[in-house]
Protein backbone atom coordinates (compact mmCIF):
# COMPACT_ATOMS: atom_id res chain seq x y z
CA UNK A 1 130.97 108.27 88.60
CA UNK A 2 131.00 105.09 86.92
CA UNK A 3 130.71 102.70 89.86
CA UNK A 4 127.72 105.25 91.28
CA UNK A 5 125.36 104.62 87.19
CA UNK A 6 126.40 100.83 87.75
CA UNK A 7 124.86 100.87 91.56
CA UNK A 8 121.95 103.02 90.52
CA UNK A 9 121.14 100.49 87.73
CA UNK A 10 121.99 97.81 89.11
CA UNK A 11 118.78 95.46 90.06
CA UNK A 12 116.79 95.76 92.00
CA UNK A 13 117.73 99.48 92.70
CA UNK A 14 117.15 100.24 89.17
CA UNK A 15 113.74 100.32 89.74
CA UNK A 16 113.89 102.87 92.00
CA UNK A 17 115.77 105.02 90.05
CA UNK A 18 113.37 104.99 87.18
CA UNK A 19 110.43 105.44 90.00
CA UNK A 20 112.38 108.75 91.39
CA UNK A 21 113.35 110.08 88.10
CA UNK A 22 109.71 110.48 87.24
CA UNK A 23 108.78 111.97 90.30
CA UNK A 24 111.40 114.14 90.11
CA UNK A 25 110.47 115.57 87.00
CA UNK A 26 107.01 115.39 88.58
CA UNK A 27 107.19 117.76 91.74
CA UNK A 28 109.64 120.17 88.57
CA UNK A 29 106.28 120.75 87.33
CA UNK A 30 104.54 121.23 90.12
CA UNK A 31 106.97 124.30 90.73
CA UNK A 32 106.59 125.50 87.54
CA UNK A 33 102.74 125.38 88.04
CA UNK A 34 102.27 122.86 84.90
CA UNK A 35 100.59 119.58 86.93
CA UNK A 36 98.40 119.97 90.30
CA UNK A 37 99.84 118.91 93.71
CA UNK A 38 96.74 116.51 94.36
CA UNK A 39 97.07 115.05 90.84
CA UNK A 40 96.10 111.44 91.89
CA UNK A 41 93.35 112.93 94.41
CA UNK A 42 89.43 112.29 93.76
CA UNK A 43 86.33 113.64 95.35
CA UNK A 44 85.55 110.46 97.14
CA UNK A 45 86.90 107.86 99.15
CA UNK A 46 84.35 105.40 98.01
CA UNK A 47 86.52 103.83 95.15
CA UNK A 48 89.54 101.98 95.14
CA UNK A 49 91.93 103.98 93.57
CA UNK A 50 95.51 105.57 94.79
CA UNK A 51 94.63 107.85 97.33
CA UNK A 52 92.12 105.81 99.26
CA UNK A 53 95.18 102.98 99.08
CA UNK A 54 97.55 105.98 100.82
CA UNK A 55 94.47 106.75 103.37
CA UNK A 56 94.05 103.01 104.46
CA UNK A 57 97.77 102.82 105.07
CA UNK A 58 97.81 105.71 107.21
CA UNK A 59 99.28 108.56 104.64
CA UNK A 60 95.82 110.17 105.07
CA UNK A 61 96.35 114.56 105.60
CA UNK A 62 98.70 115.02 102.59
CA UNK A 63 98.67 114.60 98.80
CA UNK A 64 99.39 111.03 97.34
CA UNK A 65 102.04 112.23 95.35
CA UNK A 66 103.80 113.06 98.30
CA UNK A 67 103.18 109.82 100.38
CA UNK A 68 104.46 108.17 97.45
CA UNK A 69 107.51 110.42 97.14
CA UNK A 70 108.26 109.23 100.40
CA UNK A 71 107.73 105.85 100.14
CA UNK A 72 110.10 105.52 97.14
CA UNK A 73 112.38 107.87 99.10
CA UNK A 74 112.72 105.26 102.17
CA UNK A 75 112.39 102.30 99.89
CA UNK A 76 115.53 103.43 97.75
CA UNK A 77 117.20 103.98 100.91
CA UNK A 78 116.94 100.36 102.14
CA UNK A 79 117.56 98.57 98.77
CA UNK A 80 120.24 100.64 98.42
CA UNK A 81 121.62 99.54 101.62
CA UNK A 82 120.93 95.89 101.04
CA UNK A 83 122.96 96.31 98.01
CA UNK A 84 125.95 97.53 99.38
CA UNK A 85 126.07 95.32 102.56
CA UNK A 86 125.20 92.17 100.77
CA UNK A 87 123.48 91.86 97.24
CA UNK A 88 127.22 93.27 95.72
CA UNK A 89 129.14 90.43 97.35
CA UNK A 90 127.14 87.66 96.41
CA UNK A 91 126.81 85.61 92.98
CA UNK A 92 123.76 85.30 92.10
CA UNK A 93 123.12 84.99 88.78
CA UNK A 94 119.71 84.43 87.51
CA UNK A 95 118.63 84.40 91.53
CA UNK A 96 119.17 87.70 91.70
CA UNK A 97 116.01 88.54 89.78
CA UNK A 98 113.33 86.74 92.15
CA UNK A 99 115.78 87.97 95.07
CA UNK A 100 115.39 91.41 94.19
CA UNK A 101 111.72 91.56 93.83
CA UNK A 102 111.69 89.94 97.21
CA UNK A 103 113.80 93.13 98.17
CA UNK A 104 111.75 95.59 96.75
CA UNK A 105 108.23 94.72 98.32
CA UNK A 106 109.97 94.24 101.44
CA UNK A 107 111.96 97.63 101.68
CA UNK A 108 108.62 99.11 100.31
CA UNK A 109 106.75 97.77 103.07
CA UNK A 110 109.22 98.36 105.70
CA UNK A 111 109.40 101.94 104.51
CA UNK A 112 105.43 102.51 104.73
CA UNK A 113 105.12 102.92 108.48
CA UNK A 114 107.69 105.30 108.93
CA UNK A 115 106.98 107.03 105.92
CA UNK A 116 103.30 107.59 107.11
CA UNK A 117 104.79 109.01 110.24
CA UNK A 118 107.06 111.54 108.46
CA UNK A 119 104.16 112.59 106.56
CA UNK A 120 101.70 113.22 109.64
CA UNK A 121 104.71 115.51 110.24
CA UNK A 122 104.07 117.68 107.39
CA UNK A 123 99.96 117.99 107.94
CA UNK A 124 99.80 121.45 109.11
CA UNK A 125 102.28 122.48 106.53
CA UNK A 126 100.15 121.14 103.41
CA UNK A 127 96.77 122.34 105.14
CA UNK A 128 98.01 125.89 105.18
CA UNK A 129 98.44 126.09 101.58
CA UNK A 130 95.13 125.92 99.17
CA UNK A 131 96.84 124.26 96.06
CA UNK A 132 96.92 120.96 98.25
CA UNK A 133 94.44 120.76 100.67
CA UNK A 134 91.47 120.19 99.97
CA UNK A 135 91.07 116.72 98.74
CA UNK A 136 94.18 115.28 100.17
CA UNK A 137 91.90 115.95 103.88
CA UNK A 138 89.85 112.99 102.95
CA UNK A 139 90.10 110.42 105.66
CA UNK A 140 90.95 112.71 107.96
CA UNK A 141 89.69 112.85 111.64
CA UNK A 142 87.67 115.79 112.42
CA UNK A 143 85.52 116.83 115.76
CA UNK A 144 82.61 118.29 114.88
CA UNK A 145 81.79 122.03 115.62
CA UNK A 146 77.85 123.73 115.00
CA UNK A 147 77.94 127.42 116.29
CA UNK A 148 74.68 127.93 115.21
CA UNK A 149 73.55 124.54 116.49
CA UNK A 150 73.93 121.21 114.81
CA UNK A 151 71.99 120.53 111.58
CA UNK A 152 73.06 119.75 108.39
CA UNK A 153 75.85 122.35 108.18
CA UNK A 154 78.88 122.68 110.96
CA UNK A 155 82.43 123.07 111.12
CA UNK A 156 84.75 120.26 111.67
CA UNK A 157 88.40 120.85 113.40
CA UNK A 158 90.87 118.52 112.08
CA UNK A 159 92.56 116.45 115.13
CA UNK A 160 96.06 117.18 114.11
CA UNK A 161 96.46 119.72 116.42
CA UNK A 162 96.57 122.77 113.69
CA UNK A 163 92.55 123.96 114.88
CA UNK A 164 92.45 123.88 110.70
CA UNK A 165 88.84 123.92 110.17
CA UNK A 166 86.75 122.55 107.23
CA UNK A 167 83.05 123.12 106.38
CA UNK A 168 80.55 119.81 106.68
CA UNK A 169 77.65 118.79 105.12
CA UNK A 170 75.58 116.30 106.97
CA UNK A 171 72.49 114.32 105.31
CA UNK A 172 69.00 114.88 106.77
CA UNK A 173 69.27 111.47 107.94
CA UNK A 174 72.67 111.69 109.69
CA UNK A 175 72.19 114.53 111.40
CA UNK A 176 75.59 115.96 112.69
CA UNK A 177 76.67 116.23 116.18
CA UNK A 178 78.29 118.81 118.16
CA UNK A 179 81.59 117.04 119.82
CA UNK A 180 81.51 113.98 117.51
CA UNK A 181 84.38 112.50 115.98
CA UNK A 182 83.84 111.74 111.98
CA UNK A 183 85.40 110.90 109.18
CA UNK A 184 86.19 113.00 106.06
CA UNK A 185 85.14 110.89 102.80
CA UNK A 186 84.05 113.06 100.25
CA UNK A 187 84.87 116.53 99.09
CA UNK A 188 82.04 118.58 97.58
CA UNK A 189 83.77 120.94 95.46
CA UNK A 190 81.20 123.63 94.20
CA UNK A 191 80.12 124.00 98.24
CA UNK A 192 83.85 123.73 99.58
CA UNK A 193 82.92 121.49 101.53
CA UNK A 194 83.13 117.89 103.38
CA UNK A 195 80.54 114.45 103.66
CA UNK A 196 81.40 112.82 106.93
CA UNK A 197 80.67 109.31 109.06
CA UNK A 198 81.11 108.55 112.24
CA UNK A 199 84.63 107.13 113.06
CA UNK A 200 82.67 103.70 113.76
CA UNK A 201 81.18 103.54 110.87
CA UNK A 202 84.22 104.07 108.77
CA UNK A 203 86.16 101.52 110.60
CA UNK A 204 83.29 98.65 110.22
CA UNK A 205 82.96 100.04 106.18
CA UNK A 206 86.68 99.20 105.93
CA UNK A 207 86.84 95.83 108.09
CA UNK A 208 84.20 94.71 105.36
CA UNK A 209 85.85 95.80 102.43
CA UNK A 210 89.15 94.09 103.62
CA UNK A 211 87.22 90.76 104.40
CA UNK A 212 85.25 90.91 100.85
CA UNK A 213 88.78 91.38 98.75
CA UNK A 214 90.66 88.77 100.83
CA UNK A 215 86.98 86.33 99.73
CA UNK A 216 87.54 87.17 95.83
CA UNK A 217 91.35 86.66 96.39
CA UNK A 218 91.00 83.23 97.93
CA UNK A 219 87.96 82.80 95.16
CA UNK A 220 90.45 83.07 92.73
């Protein structure tokens, strides 16, 4: 018991184990109904903020808190394996500080792929249940659907292969299309319903974003 405390706070796992203890007692109050499953989610993708960080890495169909449980998951994993096969042998001293920061952005970004598989895994599962999915569908794929012929209102299917279907909103100037492939990037919660853009679109609005943050970082 002793040798597992010293590996778990040892660093750099240690900062894992703080990161999982929290979300532990997190998703405990998620079951006992006291904090909301999309508790980092917002109505819009427009901002930077966590969720539209998860969507852009491809965690996009389930709650942030989730993709992040994940991620920490699969990050603690490697560090922890790191440590055993080579951080506990060596001397380090001092080094071991800038080493395991090193460690922990790299397991964290090795982990983020296949965590953002394992979560496309669980998509039908969260859009089933109406605690968590609603905003957590932002930057999702939909095709678009008009029974009634396309206008402003339609139904999109999300491309996960679940048929879920979500109400959208189009603008009188972005008319919406039936067969088209949009984007999900805002939640309008007094209608229950979804603002879309074209795939396209989206990509190009991200492309710029990316090339106007790497500008202020290279400004700075």
């Amino acid at each position: 018991m002793q040798h597992i405390l010293e590996l778990a706070f040892s660093f750099p796992l240690v900062v894992f184990s703080v990161l999982l203890s929290l979300v532990a007692l997190y998703w405990l109050l998620v079951l006992l109904r006291v904090m909301p499953v999309e508790i980092f989610e917002r109505d819009s993708l427009r901002d930077d903020h966590l969720p539209s960080t998860f969507v852009s890495l491809g965690f996009a169909g389930v709650p942030a808190s989730f993709a992040l449980t994940v991620l920490l998951l699969l990050g603690a994993g490697i560090t922890l394996a790191v440590e055993l096969l080579a951080l506990r042998w060596l001397d380090l001293g001092l080094y071991r500080i800038p080493l395991g920061v090193g460690i922990i952005w790299a397991s964290l970004a090795i982990a983020s792929p296949i965590a953002a598989v394992l979560c496309r895994g669980m998509h039908r599962y969260f859009h089933r249940h109406d605690r968590c999915s609603r905003r957590c569908l932002l930057g999702e794929r939909v095709t678009v659907r008009c029974p009634a012929g396309c206008a402003e209102h339609a139904v999109g299917v999300v491309e996960d292969g679940s048929e879920f279907q979500v109400k959208l909103h189009g603008k009188p100037d972005a008319m919406l299309t039936e067969g088209e492939q949009r984007i999900l990037v805002k939640y309008l919660p007094q209608e229950g319903a979804y603002r879309s853009v074209a795939v396209n679109e989206y990509l190009e609005s991200h492309i710029r974003l990316r090339r106007l943050k790497m500008a202020r970082s290279a400004a700075h």
